[in-house]
Protein backbone atom coordinates (compact mmCIF):
# COMPACT_ATOMS: atom_id res chain seq x y z
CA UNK A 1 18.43 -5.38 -4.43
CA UNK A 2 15.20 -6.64 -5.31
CA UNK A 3 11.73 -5.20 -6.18
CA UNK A 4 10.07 -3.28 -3.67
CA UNK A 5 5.85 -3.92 -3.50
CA UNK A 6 5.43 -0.43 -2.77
CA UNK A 7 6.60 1.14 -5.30
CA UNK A 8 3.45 -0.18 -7.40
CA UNK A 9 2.00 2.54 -5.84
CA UNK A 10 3.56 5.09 -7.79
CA UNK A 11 3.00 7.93 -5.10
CA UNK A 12 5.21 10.51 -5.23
CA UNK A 13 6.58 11.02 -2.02
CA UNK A 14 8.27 7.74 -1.62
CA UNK A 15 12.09 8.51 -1.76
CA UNK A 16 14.06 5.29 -4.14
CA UNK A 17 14.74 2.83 -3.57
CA UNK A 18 12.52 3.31 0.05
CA UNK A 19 12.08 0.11 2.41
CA UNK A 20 11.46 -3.44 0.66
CA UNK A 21 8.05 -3.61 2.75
CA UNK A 22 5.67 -1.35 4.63
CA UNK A 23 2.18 -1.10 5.74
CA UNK A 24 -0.79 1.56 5.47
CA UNK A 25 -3.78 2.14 7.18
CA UNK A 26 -7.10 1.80 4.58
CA UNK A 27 -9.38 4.62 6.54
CA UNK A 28 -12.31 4.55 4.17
CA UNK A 29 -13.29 3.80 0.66
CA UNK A 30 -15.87 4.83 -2.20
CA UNK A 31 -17.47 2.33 -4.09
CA UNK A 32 -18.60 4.34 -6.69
CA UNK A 33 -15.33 6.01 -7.33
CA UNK A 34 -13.51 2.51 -6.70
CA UNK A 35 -10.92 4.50 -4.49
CA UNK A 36 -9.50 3.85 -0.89
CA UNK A 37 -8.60 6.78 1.32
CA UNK A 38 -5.30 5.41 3.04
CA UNK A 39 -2.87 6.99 6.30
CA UNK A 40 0.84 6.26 5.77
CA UNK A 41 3.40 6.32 8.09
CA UNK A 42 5.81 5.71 5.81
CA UNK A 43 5.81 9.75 4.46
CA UNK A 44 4.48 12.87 5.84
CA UNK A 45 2.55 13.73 2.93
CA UNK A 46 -0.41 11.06 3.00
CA UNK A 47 -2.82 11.60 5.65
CA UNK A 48 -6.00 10.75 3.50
CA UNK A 49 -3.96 9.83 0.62
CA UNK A 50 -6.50 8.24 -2.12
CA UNK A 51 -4.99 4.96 -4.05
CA UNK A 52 -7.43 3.24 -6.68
CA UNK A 53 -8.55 0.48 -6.20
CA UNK A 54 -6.59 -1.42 -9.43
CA UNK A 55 -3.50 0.22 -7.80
CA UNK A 56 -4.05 -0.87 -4.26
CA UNK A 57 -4.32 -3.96 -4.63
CA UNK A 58 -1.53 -4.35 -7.69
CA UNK A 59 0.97 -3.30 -4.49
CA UNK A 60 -0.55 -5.65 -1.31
CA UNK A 61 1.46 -8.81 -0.75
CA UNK A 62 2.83 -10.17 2.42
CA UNK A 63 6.01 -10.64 3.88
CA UNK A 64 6.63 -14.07 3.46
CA UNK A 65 10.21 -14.44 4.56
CA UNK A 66 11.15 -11.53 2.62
CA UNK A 67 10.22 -12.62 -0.62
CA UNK A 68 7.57 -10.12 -0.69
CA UNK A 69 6.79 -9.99 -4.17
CA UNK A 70 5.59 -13.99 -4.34
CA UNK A 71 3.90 -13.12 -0.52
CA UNK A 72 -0.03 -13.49 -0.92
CA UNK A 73 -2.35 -10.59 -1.24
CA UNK A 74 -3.27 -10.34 2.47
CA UNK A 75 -5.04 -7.88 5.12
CA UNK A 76 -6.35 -7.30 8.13
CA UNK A 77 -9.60 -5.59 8.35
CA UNK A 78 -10.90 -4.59 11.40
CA UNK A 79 -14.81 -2.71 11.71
CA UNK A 80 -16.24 -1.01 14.69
């Protein structure tokens, strides 16, 4: 089985080995704390969950045939 991306995450309510990919939605940020303030369907637990920055983006890669951990650091970002 091989590496899962989000386990970089190192939050504490994902259950091993968990799914080899998933997405989250990025709801805000804070520059001056270098956080991100992130929904995830993937537990009940992290409605407003904050991630670091460094530790964000140490887990973001894209599918890429299921090869995730060579997929490219890629999102979509959407403003109103």
């Amino acid at each position: 089985m091989g590496k899962r991306a989000h386990l970089a995450l190192c939050y504490r309510y994902f259950k091993f080995p968990g799914p080899l990919y998933h997405m989250l939605v990025v709801t805000g940020f804070d520059d001056a704390k270098n956080i991100f303030i992130a929904n995830d369907p993937g537990t009940r637990y992290s409605k407003s969950f904050v991630y670091t920055q460094q530790k964000l983006f140490a887990a973001i890669y894209d599918w890429n045939n299921g090869d995730v951990l060579r997929g490219e650091k890629t999102m979509i970002v959407v403003k109103r």
